[in-house]
C-alpha atoms as a PDB file:
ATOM      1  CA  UNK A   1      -2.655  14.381  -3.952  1.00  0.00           C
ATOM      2  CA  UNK A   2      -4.638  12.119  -1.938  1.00  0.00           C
ATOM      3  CA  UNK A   3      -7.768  11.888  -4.006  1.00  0.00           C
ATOM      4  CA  UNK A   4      -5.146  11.842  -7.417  1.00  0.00           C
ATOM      5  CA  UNK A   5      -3.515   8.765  -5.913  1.00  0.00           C
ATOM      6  CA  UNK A   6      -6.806   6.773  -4.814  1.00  0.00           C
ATOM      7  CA  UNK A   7      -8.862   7.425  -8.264  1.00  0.00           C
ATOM      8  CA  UNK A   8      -5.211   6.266 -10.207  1.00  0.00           C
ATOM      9  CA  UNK A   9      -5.444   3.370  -7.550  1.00  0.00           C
ATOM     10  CA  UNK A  10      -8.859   2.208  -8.103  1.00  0.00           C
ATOM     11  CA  UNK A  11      -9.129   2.573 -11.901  1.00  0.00           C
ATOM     12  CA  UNK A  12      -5.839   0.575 -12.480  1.00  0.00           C
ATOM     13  CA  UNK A  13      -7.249  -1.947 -10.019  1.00  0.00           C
ATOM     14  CA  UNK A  14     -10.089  -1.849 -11.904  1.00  0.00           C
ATOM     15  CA  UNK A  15      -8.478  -2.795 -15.243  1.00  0.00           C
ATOM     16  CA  UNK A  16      -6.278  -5.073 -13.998  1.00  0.00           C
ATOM     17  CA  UNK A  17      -8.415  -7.582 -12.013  1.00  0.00           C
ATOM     18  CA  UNK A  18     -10.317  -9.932 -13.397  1.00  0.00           C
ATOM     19  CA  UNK A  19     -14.107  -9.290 -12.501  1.00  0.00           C
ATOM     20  CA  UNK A  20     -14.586 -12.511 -10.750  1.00  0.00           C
ATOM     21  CA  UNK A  21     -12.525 -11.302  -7.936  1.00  0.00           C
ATOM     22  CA  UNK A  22     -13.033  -7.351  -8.365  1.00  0.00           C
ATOM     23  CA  UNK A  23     -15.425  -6.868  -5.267  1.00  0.00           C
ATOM     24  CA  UNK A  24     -12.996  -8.405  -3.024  1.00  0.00           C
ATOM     25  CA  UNK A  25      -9.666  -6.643  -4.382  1.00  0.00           C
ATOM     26  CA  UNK A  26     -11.988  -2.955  -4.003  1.00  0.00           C
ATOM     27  CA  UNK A  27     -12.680  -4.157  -0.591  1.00  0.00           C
ATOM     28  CA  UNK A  28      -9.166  -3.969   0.503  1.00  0.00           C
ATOM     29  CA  UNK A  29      -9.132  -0.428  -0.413  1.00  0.00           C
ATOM     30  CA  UNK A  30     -12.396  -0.022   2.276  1.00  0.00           C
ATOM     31  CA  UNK A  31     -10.516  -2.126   5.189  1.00  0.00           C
ATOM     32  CA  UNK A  32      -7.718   0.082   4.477  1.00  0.00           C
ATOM     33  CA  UNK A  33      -8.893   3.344   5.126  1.00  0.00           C
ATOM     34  CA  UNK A  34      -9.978   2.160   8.740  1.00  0.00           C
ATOM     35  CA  UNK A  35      -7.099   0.254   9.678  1.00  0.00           C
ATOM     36  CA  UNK A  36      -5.165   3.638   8.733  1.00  0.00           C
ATOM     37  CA  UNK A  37      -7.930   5.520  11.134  1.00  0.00           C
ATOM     38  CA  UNK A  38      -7.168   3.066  13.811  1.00  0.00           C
ATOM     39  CA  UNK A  39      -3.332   3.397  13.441  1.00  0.00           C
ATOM     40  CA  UNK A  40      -3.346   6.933  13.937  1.00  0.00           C
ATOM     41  CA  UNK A  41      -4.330   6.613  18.063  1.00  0.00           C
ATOM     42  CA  UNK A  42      -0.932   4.879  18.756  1.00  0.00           C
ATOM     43  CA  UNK A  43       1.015   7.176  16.756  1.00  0.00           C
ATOM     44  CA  UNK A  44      -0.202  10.285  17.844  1.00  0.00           C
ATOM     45  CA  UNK A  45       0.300   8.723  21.586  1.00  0.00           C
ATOM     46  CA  UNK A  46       3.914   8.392  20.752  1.00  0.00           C
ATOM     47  CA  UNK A  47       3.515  12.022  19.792  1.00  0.00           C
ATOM     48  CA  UNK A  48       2.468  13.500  22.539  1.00  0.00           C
ATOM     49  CA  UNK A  49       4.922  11.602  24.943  1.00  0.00           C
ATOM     50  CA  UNK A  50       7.816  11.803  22.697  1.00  0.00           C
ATOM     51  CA  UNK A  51       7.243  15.447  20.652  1.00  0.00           C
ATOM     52  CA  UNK A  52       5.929  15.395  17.537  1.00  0.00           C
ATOM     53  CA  UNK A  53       9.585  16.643  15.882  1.00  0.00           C
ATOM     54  CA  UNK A  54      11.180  13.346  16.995  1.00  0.00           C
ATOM     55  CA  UNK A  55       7.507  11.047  16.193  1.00  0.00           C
ATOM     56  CA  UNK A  56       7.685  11.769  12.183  1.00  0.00           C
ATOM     57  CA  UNK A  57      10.776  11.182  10.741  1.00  0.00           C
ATOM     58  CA  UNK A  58      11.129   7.631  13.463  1.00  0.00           C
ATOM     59  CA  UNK A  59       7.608   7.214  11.413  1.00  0.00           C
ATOM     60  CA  UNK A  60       9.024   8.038   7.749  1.00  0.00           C
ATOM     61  CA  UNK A  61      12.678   5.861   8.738  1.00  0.00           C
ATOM     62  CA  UNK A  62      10.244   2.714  10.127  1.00  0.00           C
ATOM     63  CA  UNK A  63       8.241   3.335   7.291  1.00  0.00           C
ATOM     64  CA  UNK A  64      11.269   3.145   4.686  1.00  0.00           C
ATOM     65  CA  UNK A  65      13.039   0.268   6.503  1.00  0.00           C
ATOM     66  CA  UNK A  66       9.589  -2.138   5.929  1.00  0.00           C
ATOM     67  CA  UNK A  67       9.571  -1.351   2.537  1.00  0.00           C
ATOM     68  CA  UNK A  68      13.300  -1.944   1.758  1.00  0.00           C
ATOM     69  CA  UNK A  69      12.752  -4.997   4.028  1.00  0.00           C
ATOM     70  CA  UNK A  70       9.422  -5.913   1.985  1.00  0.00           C
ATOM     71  CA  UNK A  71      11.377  -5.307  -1.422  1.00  0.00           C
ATOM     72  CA  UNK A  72      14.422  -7.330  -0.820  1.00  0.00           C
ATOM     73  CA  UNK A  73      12.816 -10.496   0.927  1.00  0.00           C
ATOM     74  CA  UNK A  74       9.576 -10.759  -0.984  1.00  0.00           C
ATOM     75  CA  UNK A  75      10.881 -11.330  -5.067  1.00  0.00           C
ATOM     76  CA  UNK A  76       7.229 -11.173  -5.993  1.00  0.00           C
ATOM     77  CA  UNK A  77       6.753  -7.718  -5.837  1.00  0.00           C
ATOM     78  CA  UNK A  78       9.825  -6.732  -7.371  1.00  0.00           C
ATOM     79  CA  UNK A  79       8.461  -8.392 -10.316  1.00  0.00           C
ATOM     80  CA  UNK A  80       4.578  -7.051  -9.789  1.00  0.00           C
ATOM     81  CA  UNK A  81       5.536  -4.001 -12.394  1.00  0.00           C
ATOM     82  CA  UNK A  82       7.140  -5.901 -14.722  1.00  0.00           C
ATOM     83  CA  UNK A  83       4.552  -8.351 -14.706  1.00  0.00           C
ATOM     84  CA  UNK A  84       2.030  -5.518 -15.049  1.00  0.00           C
ATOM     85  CA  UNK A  85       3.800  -4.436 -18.258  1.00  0.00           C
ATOM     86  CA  UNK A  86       3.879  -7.879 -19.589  1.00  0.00           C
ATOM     87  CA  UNK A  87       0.249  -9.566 -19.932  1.00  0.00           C
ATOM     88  CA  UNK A  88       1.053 -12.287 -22.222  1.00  0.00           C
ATOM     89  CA  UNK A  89       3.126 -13.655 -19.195  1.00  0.00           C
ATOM     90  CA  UNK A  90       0.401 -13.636 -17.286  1.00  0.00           C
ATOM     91  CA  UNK A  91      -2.123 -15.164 -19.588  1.00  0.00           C
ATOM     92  CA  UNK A  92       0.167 -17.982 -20.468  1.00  0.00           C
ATOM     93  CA  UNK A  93       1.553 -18.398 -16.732  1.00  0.00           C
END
């Protein structure tokens, strides 16, 4: 499901952004894949001093408190999709 989700990931980025700014969007998706490799020493330090049972689901609660936090405080990325679905908005916004 991995490799499903980063192809669908790179070839909507793909067709969405415009090619002046493509190299730097795809870049994100490079910086991300470390940043996850370097988040995975803290986490599995908390693991092994606090059991992995109690480690992952504090990890999957954090996880869905930031993005209930990020959806209700930032309005711009509730309306990302719709936006998405709407180019004419963009083009004349």
């Amino acid at each position: 499901m991995l490799t499903v989700t980063s192809v669908s990931a790179t070839s909507l980025t793909q067709r969405l952004i415009p090619n002046e700014v493509q190299g730097r969007v795809m870049s994100l998706f490079m910086m991300s894949g470390g940043i996850s490799a370097l988040l995975t020493l803290p986490i599995g330090a908390l693991a092994q001093w606090a059991t992995f049972e109690l480690t992952m689901p504090l990890i999957g609660w954090i996880s869905l408190v930031l993005v209930l936090l990020i959806g209700i405080t930032q309005p711009s990325v509730r309306r990302a999709g719709r936006l998405a679905e709407a180019p004419e908005i963009i083009e004349a916004g």
